[in-house]
Protein backbone atom coordinates (compact mmCIF):
# COMPACT_ATOMS: atom_id res chain seq x y z
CA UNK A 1 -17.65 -55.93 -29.03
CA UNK A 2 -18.36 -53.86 -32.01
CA UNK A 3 -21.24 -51.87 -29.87
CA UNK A 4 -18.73 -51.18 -26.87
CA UNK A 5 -16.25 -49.51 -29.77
CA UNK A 6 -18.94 -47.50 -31.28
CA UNK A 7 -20.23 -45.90 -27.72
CA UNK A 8 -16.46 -45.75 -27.33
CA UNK A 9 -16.50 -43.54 -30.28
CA UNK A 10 -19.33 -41.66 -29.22
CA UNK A 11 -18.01 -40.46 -25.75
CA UNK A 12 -14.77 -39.47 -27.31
CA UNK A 13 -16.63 -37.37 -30.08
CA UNK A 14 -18.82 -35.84 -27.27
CA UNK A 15 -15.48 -34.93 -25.07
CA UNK A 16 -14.01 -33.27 -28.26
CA UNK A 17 -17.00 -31.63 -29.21
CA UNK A 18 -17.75 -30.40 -25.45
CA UNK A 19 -13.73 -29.41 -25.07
CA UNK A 20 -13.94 -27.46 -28.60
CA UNK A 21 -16.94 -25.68 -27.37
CA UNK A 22 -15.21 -24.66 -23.95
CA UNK A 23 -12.29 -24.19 -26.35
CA UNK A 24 -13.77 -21.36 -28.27
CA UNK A 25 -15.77 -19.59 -25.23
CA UNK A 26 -15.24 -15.72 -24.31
CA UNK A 27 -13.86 -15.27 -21.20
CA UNK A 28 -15.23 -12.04 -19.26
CA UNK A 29 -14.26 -10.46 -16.42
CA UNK A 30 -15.55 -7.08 -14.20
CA UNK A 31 -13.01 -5.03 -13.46
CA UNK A 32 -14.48 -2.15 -11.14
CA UNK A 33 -12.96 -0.02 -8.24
CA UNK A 34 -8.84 1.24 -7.75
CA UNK A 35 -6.36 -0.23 -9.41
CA UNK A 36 -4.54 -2.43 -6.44
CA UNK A 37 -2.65 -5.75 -5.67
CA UNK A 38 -5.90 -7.55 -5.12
CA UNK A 39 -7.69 -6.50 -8.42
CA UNK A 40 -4.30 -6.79 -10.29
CA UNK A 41 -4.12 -10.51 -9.00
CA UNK A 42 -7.71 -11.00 -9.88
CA UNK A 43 -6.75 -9.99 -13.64
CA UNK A 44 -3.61 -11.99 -14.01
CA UNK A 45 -5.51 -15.39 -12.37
CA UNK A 46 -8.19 -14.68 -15.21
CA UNK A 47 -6.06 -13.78 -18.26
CA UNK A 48 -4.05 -17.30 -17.11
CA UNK A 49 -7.22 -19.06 -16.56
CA UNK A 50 -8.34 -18.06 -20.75
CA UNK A 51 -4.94 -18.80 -22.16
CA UNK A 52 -4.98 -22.15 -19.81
CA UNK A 53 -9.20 -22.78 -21.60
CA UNK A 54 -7.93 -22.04 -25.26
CA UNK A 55 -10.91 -19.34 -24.89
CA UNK A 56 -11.42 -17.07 -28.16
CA UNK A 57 -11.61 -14.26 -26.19
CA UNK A 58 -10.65 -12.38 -23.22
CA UNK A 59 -13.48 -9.36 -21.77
CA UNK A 60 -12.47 -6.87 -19.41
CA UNK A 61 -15.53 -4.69 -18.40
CA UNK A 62 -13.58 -1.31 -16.92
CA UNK A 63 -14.71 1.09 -14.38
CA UNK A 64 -11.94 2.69 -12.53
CA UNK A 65 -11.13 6.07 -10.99
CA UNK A 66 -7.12 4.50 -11.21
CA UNK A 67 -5.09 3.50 -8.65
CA UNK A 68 -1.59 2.23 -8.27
CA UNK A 69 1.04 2.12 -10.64
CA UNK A 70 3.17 -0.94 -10.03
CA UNK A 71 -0.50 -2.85 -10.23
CA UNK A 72 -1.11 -1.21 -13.93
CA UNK A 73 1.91 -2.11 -15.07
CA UNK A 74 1.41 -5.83 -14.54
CA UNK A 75 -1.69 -5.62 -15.79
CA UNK A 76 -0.25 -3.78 -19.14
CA UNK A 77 2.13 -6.66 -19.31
CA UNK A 78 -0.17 -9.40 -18.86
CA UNK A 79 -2.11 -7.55 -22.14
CA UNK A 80 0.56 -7.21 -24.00
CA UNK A 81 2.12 -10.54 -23.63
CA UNK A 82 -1.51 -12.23 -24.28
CA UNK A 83 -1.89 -14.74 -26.73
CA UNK A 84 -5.55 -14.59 -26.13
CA UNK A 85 -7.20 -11.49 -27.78
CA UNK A 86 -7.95 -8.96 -24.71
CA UNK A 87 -10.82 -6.43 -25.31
CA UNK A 88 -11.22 -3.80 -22.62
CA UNK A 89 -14.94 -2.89 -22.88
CA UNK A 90 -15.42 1.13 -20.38
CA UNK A 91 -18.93 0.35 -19.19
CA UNK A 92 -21.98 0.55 -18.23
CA UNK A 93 -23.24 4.03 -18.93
CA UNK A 94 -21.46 6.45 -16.48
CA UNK A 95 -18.46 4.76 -15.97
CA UNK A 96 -14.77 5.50 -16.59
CA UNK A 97 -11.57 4.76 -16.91
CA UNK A 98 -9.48 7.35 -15.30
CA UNK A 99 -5.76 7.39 -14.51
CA UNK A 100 -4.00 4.11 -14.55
CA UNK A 101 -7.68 2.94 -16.00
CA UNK A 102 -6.00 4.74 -19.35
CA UNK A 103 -2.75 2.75 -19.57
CA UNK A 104 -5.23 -0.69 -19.34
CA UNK A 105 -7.18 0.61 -21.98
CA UNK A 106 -4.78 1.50 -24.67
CA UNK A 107 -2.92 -1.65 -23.80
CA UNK A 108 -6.08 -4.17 -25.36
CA UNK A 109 -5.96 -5.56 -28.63
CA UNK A 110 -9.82 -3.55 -28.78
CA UNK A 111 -10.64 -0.62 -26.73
CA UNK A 112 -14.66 0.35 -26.85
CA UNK A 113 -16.71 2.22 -24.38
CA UNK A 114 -20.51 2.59 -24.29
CA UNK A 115 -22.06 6.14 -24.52
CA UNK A 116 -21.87 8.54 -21.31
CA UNK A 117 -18.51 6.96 -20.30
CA UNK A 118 -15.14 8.60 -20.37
CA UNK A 119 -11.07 8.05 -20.22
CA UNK A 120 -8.50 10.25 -19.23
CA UNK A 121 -6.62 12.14 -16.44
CA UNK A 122 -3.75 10.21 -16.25
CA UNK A 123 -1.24 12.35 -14.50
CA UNK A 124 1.48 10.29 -12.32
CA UNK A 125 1.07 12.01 -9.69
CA UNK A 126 -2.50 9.92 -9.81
CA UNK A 127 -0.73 6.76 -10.72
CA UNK A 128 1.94 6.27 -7.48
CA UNK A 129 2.88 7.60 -4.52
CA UNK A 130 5.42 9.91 -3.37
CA UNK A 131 3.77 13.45 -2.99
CA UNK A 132 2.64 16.10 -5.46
CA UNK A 133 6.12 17.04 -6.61
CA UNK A 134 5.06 19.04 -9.59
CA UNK A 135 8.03 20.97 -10.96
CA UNK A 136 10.46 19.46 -9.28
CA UNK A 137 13.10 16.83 -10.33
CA UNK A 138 10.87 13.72 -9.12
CA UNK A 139 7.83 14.87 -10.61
CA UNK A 140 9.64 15.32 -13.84
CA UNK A 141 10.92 11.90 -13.93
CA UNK A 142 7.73 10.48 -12.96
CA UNK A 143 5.54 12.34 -15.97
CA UNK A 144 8.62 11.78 -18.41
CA UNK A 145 8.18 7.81 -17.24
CA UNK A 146 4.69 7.84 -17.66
CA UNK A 147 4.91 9.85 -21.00
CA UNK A 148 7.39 7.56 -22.43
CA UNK A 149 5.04 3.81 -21.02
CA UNK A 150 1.96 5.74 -22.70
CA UNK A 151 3.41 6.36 -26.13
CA UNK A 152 5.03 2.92 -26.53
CA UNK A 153 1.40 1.45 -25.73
CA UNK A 154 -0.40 3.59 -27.96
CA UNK A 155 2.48 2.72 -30.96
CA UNK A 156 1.76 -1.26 -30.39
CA UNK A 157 -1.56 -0.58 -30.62
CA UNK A 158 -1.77 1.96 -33.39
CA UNK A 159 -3.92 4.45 -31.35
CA UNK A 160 -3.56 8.00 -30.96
CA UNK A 161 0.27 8.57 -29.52
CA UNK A 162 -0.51 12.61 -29.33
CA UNK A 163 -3.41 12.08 -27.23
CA UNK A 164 -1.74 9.37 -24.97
CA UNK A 165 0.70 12.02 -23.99
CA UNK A 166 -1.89 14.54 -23.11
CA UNK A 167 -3.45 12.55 -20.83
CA UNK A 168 -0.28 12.02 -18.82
CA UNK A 169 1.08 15.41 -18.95
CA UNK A 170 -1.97 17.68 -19.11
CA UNK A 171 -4.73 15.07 -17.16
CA UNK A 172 -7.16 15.09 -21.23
CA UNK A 173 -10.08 13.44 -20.92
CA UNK A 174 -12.26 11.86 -23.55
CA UNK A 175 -15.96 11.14 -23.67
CA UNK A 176 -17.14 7.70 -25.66
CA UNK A 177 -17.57 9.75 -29.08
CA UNK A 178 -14.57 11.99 -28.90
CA UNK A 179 -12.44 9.14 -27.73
CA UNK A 180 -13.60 7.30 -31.14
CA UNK A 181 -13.11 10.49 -33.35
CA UNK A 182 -9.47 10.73 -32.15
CA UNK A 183 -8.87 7.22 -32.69
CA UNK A 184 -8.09 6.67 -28.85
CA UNK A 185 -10.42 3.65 -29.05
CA UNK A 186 -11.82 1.42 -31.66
CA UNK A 187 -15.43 0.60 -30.77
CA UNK A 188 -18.60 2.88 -29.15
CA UNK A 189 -21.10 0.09 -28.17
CA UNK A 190 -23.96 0.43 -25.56
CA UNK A 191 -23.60 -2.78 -23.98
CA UNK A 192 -21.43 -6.49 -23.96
CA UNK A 193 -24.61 -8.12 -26.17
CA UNK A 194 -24.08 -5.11 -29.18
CA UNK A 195 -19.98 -5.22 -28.34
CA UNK A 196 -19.72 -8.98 -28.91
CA UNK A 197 -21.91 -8.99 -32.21
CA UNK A 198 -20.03 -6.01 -33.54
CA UNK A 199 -16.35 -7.64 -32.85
CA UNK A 200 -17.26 -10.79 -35.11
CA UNK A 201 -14.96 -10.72 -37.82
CA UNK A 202 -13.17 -7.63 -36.47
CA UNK A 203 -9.25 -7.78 -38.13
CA UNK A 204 -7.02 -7.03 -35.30
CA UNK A 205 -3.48 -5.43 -36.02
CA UNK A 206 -1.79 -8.21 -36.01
CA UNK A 207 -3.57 -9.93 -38.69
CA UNK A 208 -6.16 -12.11 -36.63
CA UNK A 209 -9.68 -12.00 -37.42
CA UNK A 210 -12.22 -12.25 -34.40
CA UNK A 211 -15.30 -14.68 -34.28
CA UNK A 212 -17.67 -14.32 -31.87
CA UNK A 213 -21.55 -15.11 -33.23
CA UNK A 214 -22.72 -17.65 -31.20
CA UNK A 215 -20.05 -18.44 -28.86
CA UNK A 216 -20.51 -19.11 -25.16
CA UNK A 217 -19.58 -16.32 -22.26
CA UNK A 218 -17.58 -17.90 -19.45
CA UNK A 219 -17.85 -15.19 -16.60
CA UNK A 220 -14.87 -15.56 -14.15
CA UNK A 221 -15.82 -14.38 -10.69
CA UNK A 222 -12.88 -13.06 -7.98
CA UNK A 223 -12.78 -15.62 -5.47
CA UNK A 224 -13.53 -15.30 -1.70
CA UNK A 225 -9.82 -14.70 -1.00
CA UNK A 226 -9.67 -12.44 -3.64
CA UNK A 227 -13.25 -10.48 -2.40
CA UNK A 228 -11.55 -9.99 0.82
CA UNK A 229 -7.97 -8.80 -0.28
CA UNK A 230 -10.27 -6.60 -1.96
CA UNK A 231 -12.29 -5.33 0.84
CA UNK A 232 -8.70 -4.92 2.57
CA UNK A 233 -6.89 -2.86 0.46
CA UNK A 234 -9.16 -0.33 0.79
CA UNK A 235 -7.66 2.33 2.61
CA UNK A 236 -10.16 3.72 3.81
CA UNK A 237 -11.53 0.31 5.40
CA UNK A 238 -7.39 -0.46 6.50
CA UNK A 239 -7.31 3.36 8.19
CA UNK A 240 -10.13 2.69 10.57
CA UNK A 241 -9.51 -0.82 11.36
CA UNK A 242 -5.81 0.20 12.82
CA UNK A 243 -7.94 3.18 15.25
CA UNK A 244 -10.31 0.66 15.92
CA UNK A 245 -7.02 -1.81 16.58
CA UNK A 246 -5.24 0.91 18.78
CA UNK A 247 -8.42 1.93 20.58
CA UNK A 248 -9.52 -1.54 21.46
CA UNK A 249 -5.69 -2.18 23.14
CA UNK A 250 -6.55 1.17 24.63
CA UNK A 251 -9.55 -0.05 26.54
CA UNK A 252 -8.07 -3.25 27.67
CA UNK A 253 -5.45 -1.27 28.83
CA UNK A 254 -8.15 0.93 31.09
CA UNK A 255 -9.85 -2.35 31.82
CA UNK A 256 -7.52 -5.42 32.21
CA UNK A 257 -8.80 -8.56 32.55
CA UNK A 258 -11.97 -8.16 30.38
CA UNK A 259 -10.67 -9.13 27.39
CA UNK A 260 -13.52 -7.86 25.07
CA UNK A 261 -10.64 -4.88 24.31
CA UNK A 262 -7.99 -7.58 23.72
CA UNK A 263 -9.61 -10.02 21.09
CA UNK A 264 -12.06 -7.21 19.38
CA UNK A 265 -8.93 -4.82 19.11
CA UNK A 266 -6.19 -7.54 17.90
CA UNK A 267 -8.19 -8.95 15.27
CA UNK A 268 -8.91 -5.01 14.03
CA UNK A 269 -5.05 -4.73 14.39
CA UNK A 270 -4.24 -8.02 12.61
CA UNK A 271 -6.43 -7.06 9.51
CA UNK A 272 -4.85 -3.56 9.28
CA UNK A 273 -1.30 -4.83 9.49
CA UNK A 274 -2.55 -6.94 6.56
CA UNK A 275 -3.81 -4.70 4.71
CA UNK A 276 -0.97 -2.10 5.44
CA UNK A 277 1.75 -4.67 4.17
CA UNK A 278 -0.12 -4.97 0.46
CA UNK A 279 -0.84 -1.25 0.52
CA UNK A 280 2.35 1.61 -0.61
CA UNK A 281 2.86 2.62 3.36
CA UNK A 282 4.89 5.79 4.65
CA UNK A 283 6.94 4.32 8.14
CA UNK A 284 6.50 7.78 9.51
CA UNK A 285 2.83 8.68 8.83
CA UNK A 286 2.26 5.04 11.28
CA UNK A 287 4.47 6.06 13.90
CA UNK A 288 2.62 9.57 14.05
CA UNK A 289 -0.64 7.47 14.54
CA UNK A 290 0.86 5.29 16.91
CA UNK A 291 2.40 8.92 18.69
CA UNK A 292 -1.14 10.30 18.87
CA UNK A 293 -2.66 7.70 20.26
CA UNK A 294 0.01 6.92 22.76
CA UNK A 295 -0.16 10.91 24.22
CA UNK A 296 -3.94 10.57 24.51
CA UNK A 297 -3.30 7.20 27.02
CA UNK A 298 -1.12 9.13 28.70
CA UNK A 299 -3.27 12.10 29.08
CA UNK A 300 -5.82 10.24 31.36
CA UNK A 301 -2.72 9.02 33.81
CA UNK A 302 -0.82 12.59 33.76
CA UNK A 303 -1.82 15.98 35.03
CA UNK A 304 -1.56 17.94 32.22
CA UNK A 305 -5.25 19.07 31.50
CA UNK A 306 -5.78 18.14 28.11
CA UNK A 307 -2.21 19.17 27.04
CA UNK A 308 -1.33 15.90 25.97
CA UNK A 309 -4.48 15.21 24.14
CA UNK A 310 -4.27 18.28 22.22
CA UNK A 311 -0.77 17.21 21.37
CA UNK A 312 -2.37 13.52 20.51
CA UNK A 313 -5.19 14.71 17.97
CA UNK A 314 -2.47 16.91 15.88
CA UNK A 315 -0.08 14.05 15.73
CA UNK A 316 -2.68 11.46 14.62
CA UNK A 317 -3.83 14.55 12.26
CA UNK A 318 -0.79 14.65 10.60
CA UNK A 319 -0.18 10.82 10.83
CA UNK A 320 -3.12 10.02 8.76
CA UNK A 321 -2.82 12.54 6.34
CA UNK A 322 0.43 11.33 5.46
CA UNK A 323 -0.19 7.02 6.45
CA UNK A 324 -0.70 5.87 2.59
CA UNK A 325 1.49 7.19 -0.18
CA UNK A 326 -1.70 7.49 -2.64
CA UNK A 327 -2.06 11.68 -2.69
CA UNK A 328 -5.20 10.44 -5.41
CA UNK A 329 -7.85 11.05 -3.05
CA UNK A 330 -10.68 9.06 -5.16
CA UNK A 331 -8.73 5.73 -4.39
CA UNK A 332 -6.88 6.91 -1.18
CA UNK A 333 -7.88 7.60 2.03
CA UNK A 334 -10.58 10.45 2.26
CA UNK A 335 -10.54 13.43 4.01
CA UNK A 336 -13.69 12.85 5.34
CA UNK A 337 -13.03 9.70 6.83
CA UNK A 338 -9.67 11.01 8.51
CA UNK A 339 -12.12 14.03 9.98
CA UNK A 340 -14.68 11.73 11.47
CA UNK A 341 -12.48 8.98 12.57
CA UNK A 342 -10.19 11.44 14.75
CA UNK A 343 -12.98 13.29 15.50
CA UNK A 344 -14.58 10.71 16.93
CA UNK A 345 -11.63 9.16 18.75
CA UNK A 346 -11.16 13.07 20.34
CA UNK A 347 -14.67 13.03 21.36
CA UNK A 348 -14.03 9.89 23.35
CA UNK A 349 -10.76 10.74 25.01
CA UNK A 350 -11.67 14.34 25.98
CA UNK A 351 -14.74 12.43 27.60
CA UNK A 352 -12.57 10.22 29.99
CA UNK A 353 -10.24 12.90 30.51
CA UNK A 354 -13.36 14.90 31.49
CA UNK A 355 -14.91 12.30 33.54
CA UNK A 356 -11.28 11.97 35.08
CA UNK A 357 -11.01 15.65 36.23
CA UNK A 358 -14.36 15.80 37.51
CA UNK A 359 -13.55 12.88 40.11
CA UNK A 360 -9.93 14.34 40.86
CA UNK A 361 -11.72 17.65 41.95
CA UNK A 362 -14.44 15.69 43.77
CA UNK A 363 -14.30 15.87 47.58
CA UNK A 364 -14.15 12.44 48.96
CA UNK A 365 -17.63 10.12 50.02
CA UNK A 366 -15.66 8.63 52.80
CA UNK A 367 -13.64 8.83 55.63
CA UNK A 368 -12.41 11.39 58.14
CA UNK A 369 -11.74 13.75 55.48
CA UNK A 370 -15.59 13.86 54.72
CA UNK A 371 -15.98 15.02 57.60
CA UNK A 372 -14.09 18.65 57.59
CA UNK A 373 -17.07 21.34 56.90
CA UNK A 374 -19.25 19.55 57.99
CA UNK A 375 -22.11 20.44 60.35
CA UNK A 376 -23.43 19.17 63.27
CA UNK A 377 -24.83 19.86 67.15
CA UNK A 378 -22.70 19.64 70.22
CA UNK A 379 -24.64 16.86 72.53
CA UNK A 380 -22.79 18.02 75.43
CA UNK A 381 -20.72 21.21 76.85
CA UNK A 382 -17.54 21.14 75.35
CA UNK A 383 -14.88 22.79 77.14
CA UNK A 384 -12.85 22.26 76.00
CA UNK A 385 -13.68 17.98 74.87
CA UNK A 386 -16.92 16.88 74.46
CA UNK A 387 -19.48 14.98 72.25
CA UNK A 388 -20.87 16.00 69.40
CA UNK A 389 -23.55 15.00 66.53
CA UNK A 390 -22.09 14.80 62.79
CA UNK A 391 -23.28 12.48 60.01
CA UNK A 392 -26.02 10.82 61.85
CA UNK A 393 -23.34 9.61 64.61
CA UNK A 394 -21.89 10.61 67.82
CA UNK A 395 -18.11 11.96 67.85
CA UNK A 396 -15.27 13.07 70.45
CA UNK A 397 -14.79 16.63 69.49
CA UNK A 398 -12.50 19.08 71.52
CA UNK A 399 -13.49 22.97 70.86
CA UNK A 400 -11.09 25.48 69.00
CA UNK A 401 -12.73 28.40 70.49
CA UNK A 402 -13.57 28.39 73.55
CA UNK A 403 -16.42 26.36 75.79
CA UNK A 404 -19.73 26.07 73.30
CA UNK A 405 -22.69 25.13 75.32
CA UNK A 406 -24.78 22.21 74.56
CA UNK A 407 -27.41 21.74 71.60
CA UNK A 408 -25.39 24.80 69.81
CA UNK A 409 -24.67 24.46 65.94
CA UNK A 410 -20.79 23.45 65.32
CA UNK A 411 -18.87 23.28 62.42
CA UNK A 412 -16.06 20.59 61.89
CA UNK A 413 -12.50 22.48 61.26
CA UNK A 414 -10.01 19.25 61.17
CA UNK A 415 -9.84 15.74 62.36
CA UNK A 416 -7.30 14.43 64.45
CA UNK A 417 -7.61 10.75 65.08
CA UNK A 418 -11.49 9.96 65.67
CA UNK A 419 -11.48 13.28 67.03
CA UNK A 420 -12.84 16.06 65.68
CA UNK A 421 -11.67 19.66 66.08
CA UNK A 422 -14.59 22.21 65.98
CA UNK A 423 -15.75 25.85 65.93
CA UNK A 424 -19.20 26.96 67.03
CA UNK A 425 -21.22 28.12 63.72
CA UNK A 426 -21.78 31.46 63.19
């Protein structure tokens, strides 16, 4: 009995020890690419995941060109409501955090970068949609907004307020050093391993002292839903799966009853409507697609010679330049991709308009109507009816100028019936 207690007593010391061990871990996380739904969700799960652990610690590895501001703000809020200790570490060498990449920065209880990195450029303009606006009424409301959301971060966290509102209203940017000389961030370390060793016994501004020596690194990974809502919001990747989408409906369309078009095509489609319901969308920009594309069917079925297409390519032109309201161009939807995807799709229609014209304007293989120009050898005196040799076969033919003699050249003017009206050749 006694020996049953004691290895009682031993498992429940080796729970609490392995518990207090997973207790005091430091929860890291890479945070790398826009600024979206899918990497905001990724965040949140995480930050819920180390307050749910009782972790010490909670490591955000940045790089970011920005992104979207509703997603920043949720992340800001997640920071500042944390009861875990968030440090936002700008790394590795190169990397940045740009636009709403700023706001997640000054929001952490410790902001550090390693060398060669850099934070800034955090116009609104760069943070949500809507247009560039500057100097208008909108555009005012949006920097004053984004002003007044910097400032308040950079007062709870007792950085540099002055600097905060450059970098909304005049797009400042910082490199590691000059970031830490301006008191923008609190820490210039060259990688996680110096980072962690430096933050043990670091007093944060709230009174807590940090211990990290020895502790354990929990690295939370997105998950495969989260990988692919990743993949998805791109909208770059969400652009050319709705072509692809419209294009494959397109060929079944040509083709019916294939159904390569059909399935390859809807599941393109299906994606892109996924993606287009997470990303900020403007209704017109996708009917302007939709327009294009619709003109450019038509042009194969209507004689207009290209009119139609011409029509098409502008209106998808101007669709896709306006589809996504992200004007930010490093986490919108590139130029070049708009260039070679309607390029492409122009190339392929003004082929099978092309190919259709060419057999319009073809004379026909068959039939009677084959038949007219052509030449052949009277087998007998016509005069005026007789037969005649065309095409490797024997014809009635009636003459349309007078009797022609047999075994002279004659030239088919009409057919009428199975018989064919000729003229002697000159």
């Amino acid at each position: 009995m006694r020996k049953r207690a004691l290895l009682l007593f031993g498992v429940v010391v080796a729970l609490a020890v392995c518990a207090g061990r997973a207790a005091d871990g430091i929860a890291r996380i890479r945070l790398a690419g826009s600024i979206n739904p899918a990497s905001m969700g990724f965040v949140l799960r995480a930050a819920e995941q180390a307050e749910r652990d009782g972790a010490t610690l909670f490591l955000i590895e940045l790089n970011t060109p920005g992104g979207l501001g509703e997603s920043m703000r949720d992340i800001v809020i997640a920071e500042l409501g944390s009861t875990v200790p968030v440090v936002v570490f700008v790394s590795p060498a190169g990397a940045r955090a740009a636009s709403a990449g700023v706001f997640i920065a000054l929001a952490a209880d410790v902001a550090a970068m390693a060398p060669g990195t850099n934070i800034g450029a955090a116009h609104p303009v760069d943070l949500a949609g809507g247009g560039d606006e500057t100097g208008t009424t909108m555009s005012e409301k949006a920097t004053n907004d984004a002003v007044a959301f910097a400032r308040s971060i950079a007062e709870e966290r007792g950085r540099n307020v002055s600097w905060a509102e450059e970098a909304v209203r005049e797009s400042s940017s910082l490199s590691a050093t000059e970031a830490l000389a301006r008191g923008v961030i609190d820490l210039v370390a060259a990688d996680s391993s110096e980072l962690l060793a430096r933050l043990d016994g670091f007093a944060l501004r709230d009174g807590r002292v940090l211990h990290t020596a020895g502790l354990p690194t929990n690295e939370i990974r997105p998950t495969l839903r989260e990988r692919l809502l990743g993949y998805i919001v791109d909208p770059n990747l969400v652009y050319v799966l709705l072509i692809l989408g419209l294009c494959g409906l397109a060929f079944e369309f040509f083709h019916p009853g294939i159904g390569f078009g059909l399935v390859a095509g809807g599941v393109c489609l299906v994606l892109a409507l996924f993606g287009l319901q997470i990303l900020p969308v403007n209704v017109a920009g996708v009917a302007l697609v939709l327009f294009g594309i619709a003109l450019m069917v038509l042009d194969a079925f209507a004689p207009t010679h290209g009119a139609l297409t011409a029509g098409g390519v502008a209106s998808l032109l101007l669709g896709s330049f306006t589809l996504f309201d992200v004007p930010d161009r490093a986490v919108g939807l590139s130029t070049s991709t708009i260039l070679l995807t309607v390029g492409a799709i122009t190339a392929l229609f003004g082929f099978v308009l092309s190919k259709g014209l060419l057999v319009q304007r073809k004379r026909p293989v068959t039939g009677a109507a084959f038949l007219v120009g052509a030449v052949g050898t009277a087998r007998t005196d016509l005069d005026p009816d007789g037969k005649v040799f065309v095409q490797g076969e024997y014809w009635d033919a009636r003459s349309l100028a007078g009797p022609i003699a047999a075994a002279r050249p004659v030239v088919v003017e009409n057919v009428e019936g199975r018989k064919l009206l000729v003229r002697p050749k000159p």
